[in-house]
PDB file of N, CA and C in Angstrom:
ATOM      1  N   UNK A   1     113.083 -82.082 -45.736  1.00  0.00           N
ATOM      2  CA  UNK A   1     114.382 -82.537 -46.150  1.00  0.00           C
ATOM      3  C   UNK A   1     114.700 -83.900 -45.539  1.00  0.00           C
ATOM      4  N   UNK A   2     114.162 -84.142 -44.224  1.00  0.00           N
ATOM      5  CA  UNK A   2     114.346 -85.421 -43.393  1.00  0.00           C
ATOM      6  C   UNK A   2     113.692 -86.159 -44.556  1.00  0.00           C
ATOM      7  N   UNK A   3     112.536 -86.106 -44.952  1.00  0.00           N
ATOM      8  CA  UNK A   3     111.418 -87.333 -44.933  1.00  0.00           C
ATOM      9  C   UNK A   3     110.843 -86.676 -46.102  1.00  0.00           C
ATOM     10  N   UNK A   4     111.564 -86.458 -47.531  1.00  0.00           N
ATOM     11  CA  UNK A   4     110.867 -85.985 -48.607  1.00  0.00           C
ATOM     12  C   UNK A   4     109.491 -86.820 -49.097  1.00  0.00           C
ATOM     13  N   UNK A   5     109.687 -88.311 -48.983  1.00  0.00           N
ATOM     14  CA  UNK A   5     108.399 -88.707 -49.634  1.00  0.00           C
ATOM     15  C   UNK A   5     107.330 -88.447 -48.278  1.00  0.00           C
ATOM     16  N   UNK A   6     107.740 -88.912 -47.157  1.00  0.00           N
ATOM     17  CA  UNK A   6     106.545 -88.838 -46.297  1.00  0.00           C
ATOM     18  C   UNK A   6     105.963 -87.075 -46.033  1.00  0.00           C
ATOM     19  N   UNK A   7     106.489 -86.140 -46.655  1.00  0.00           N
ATOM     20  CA  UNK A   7     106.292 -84.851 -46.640  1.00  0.00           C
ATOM     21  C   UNK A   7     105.460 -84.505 -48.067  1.00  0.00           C
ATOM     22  N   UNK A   8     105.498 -84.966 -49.373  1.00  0.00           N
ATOM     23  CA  UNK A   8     104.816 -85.316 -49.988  1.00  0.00           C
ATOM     24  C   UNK A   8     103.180 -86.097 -49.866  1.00  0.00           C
ATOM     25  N   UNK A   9     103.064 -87.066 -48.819  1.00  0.00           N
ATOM     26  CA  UNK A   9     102.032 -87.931 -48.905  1.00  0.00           C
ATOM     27  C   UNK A   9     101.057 -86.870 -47.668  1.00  0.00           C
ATOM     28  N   UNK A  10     101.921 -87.016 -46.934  1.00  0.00           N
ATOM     29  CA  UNK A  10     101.077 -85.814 -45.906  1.00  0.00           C
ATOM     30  C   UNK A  10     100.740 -84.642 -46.581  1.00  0.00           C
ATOM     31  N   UNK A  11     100.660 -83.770 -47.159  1.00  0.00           N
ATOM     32  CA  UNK A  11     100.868 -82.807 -47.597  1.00  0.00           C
ATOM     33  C   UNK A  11      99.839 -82.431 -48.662  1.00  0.00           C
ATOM     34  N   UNK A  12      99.560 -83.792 -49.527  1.00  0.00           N
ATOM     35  CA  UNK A  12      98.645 -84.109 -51.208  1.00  0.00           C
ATOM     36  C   UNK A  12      97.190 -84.415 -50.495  1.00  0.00           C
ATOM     37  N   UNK A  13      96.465 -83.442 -51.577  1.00  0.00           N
ATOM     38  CA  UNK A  13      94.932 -83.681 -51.283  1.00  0.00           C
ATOM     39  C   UNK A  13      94.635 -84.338 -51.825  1.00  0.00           C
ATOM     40  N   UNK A  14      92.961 -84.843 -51.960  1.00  0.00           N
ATOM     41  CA  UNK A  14      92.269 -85.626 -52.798  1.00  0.00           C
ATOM     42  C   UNK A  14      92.719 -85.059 -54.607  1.00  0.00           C
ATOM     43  N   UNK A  15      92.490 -84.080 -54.458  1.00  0.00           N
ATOM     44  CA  UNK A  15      92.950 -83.598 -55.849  1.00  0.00           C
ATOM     45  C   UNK A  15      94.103 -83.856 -56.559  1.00  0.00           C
ATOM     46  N   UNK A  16      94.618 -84.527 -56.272  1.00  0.00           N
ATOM     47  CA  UNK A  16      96.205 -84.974 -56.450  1.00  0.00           C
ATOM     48  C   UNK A  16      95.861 -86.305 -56.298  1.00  0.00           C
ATOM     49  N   UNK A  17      94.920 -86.850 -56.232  1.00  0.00           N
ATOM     50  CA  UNK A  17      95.231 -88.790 -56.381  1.00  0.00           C
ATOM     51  C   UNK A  17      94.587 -88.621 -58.204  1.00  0.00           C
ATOM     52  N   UNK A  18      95.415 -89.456 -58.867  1.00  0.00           N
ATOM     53  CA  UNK A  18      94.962 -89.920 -59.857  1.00  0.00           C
ATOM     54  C   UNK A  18      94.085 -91.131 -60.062  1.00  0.00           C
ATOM     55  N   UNK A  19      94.996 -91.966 -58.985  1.00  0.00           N
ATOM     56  CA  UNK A  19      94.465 -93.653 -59.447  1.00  0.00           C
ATOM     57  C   UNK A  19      94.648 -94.221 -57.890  1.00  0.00           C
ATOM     58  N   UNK A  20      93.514 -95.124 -57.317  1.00  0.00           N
ATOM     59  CA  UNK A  20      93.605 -95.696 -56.323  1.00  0.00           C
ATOM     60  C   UNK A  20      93.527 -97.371 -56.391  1.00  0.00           C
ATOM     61  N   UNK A  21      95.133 -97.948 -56.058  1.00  0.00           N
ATOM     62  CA  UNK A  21      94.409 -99.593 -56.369  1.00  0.00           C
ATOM     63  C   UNK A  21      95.159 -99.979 -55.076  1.00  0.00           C
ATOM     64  N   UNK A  22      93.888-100.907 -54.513  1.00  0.00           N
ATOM     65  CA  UNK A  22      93.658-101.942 -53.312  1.00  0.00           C
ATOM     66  C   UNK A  22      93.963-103.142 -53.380  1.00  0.00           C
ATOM     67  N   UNK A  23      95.021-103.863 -52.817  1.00  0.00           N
ATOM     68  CA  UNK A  23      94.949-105.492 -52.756  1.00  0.00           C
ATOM     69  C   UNK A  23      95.256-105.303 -54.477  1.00  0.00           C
ATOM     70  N   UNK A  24      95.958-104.639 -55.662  1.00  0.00           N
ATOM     71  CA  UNK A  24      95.986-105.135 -56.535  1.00  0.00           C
ATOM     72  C   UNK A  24      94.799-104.863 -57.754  1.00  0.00           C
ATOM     73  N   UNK A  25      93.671-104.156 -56.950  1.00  0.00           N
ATOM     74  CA  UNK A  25      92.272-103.686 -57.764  1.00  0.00           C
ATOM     75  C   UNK A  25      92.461-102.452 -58.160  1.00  0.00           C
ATOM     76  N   UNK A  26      92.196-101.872 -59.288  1.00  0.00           N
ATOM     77  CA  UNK A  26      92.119-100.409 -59.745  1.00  0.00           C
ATOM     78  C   UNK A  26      90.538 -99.989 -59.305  1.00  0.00           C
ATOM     79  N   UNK A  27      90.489 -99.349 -57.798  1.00  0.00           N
ATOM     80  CA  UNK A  27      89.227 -99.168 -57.879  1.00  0.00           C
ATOM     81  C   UNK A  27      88.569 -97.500 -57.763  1.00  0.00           C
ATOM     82  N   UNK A  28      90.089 -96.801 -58.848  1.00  0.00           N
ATOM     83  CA  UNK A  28      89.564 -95.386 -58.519  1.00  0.00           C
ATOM     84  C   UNK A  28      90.710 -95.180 -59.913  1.00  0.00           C
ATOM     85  N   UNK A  29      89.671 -94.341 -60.979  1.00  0.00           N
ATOM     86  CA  UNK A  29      90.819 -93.742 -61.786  1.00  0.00           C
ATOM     87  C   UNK A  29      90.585 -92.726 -62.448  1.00  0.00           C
ATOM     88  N   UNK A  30      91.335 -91.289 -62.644  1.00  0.00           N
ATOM     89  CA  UNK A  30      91.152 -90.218 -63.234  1.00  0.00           C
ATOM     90  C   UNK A  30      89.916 -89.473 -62.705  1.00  0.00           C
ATOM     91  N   UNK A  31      89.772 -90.042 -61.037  1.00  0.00           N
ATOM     92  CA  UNK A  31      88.537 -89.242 -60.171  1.00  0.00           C
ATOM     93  C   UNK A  31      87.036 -90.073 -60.305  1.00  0.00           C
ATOM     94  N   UNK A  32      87.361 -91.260 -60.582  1.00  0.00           N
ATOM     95  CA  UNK A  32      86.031 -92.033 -61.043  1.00  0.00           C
ATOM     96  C   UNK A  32      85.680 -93.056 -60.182  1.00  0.00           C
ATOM     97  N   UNK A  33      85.490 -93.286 -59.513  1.00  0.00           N
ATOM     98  CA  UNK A  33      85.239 -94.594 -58.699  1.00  0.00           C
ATOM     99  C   UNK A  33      84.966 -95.850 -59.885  1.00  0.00           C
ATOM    100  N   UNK A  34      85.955 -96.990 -59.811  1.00  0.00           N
ATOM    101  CA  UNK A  34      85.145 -98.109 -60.484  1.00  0.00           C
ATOM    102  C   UNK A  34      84.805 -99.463 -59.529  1.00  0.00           C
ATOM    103  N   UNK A  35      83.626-100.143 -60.011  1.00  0.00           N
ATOM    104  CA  UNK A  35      83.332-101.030 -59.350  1.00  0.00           C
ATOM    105  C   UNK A  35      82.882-101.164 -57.734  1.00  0.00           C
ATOM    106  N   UNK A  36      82.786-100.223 -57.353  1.00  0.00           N
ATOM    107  CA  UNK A  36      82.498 -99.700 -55.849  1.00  0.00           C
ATOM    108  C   UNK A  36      81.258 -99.480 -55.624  1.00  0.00           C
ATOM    109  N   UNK A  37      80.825-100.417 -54.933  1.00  0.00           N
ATOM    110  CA  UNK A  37      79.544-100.681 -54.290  1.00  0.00           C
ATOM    111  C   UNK A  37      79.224 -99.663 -53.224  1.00  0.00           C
ATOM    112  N   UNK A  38      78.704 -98.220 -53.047  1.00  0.00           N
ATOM    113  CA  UNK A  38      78.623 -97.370 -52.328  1.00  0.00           C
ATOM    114  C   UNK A  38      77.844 -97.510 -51.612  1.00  0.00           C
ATOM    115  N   UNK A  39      76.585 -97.884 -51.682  1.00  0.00           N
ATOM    116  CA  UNK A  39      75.737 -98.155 -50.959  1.00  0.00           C
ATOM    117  C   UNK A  39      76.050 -99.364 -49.919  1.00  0.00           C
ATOM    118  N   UNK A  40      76.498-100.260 -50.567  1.00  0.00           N
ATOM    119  CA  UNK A  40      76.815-101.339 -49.328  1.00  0.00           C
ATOM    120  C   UNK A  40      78.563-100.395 -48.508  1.00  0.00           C
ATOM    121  N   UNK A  41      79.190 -99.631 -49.086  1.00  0.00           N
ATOM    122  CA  UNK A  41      80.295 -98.986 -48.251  1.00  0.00           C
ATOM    123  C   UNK A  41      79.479 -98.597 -47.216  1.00  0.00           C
ATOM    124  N   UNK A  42      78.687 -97.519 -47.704  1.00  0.00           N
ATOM    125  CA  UNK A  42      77.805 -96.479 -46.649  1.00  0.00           C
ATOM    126  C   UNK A  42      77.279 -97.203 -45.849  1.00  0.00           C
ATOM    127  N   UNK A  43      76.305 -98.794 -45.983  1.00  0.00           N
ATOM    128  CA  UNK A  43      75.678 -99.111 -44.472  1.00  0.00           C
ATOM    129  C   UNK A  43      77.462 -99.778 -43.604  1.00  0.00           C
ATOM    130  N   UNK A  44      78.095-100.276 -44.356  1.00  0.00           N
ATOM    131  CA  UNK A  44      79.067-100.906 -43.234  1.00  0.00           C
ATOM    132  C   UNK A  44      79.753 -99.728 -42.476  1.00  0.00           C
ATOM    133  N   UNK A  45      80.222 -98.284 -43.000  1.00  0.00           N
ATOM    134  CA  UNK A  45      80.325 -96.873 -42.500  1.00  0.00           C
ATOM    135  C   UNK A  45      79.237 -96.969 -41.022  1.00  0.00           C
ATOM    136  N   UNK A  46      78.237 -97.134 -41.606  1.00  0.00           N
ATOM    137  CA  UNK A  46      77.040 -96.530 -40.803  1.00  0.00           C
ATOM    138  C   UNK A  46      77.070 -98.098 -39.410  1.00  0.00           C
ATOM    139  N   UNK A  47      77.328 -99.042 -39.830  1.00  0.00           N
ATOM    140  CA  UNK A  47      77.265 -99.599 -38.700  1.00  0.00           C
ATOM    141  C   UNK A  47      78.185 -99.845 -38.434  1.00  0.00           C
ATOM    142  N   UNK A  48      79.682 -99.559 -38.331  1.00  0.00           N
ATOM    143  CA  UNK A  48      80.957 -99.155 -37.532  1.00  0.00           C
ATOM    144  C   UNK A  48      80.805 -97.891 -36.643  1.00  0.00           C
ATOM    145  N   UNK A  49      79.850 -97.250 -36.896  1.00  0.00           N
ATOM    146  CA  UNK A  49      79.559 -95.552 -36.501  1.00  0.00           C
ATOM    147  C   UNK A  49      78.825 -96.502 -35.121  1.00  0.00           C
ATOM    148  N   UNK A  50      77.614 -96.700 -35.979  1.00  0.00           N
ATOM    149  CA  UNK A  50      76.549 -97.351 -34.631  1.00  0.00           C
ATOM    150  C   UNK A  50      77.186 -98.225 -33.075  1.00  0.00           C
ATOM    151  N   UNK A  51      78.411 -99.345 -34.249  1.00  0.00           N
ATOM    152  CA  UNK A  51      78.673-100.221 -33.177  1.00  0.00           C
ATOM    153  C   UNK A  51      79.936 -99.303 -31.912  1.00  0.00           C
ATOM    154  N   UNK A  52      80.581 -98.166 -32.515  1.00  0.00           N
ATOM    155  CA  UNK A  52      80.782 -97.370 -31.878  1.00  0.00           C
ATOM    156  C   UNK A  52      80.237 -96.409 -30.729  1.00  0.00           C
ATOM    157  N   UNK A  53      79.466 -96.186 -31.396  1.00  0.00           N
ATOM    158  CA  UNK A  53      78.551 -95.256 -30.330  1.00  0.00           C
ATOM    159  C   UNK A  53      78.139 -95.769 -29.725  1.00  0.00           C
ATOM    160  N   UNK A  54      77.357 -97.422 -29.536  1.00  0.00           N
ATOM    161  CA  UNK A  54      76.929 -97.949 -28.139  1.00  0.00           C
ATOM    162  C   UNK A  54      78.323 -98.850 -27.688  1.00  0.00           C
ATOM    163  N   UNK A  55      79.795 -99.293 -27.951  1.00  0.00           N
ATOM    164  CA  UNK A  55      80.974 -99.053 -27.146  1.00  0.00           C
ATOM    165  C   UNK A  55      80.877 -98.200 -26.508  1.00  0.00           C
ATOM    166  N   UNK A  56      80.788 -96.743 -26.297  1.00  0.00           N
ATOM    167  CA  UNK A  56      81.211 -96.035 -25.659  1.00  0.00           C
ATOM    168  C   UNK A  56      80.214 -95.342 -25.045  1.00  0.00           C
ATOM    169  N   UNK A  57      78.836 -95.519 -25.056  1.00  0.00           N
ATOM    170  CA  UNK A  57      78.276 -95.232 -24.416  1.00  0.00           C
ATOM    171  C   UNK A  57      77.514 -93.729 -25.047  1.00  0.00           C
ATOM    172  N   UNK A  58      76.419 -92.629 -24.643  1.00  0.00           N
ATOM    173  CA  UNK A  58      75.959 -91.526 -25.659  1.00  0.00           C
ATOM    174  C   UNK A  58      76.365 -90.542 -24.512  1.00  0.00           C
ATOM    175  N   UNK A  59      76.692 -90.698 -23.407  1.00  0.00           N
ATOM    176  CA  UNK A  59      77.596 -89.410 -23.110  1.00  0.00           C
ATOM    177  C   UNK A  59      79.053 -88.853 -23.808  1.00  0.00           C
ATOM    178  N   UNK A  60      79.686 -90.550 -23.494  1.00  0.00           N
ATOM    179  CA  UNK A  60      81.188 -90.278 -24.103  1.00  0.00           C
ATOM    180  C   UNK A  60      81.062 -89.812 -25.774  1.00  0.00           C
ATOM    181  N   UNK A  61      80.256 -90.485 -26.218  1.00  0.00           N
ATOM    182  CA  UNK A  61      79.760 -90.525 -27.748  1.00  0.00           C
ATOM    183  C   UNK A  61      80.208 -88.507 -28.119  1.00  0.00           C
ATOM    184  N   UNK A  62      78.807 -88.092 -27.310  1.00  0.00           N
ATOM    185  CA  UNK A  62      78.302 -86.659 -27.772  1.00  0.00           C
ATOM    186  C   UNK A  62      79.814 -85.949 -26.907  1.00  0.00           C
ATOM    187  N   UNK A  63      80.452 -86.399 -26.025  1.00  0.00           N
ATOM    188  CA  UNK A  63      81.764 -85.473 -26.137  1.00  0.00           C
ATOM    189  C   UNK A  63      82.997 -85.745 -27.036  1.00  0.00           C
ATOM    190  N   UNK A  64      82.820 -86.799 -27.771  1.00  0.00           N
ATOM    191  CA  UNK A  64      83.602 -87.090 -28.345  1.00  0.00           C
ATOM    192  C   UNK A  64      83.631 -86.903 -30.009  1.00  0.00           C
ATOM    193  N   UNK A  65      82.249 -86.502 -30.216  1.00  0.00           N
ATOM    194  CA  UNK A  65      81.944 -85.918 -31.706  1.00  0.00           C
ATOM    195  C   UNK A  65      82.351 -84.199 -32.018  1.00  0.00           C
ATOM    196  N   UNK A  66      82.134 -83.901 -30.983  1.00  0.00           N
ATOM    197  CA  UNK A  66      82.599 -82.237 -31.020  1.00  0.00           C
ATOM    198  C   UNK A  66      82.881 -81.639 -29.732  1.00  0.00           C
ATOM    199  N   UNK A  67      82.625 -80.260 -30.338  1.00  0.00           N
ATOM    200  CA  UNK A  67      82.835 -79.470 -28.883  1.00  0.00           C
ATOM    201  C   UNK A  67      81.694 -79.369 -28.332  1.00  0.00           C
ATOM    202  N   UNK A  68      81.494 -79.158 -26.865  1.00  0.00           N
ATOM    203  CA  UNK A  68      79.720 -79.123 -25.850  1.00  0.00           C
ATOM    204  C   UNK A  68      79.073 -77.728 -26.856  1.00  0.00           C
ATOM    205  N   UNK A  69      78.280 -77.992 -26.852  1.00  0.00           N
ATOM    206  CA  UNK A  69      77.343 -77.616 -27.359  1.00  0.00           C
ATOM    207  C   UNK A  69      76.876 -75.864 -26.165  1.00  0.00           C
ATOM    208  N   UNK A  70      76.921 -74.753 -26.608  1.00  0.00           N
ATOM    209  CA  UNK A  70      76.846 -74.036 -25.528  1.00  0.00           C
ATOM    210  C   UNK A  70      74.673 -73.814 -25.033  1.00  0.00           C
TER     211      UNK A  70
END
């Protein structure tokens, strides 16, 4: 009742986006990705991951991905 739209946005899954546009780009519509270079997403993913994990070092890393491992 405070915060109807922000209770809405929190709340909606992926299943509930129709259309995603960026900066003005339609780069998602009716569940379709358009124009999206995945492969180049996935290595810049993959080396934000990397440049992360040696920030912080592979102790902090492996406690910080889950729970210890029993």
């Amino acid at each position: 009742m405070n915060n109807p739209v922000g209770h809405v946005v929190f709340q909606a899954g992926r299943g509930d986006v129709d259309t995603v546009v960026v900066k003005g780009r339609v780069l998602g519509h009716r569940g379709e990705l358009i124009e999206v270079d995945l492969p180049r997403a996935r290595r810049l993913a993959e080396a934000s991951r990397d440049h992360l994990r040696t920030a912080v070092g592979e102790a902090a890393w492996q406690r910080l991905i889950g729970p210890p491992r029993p």
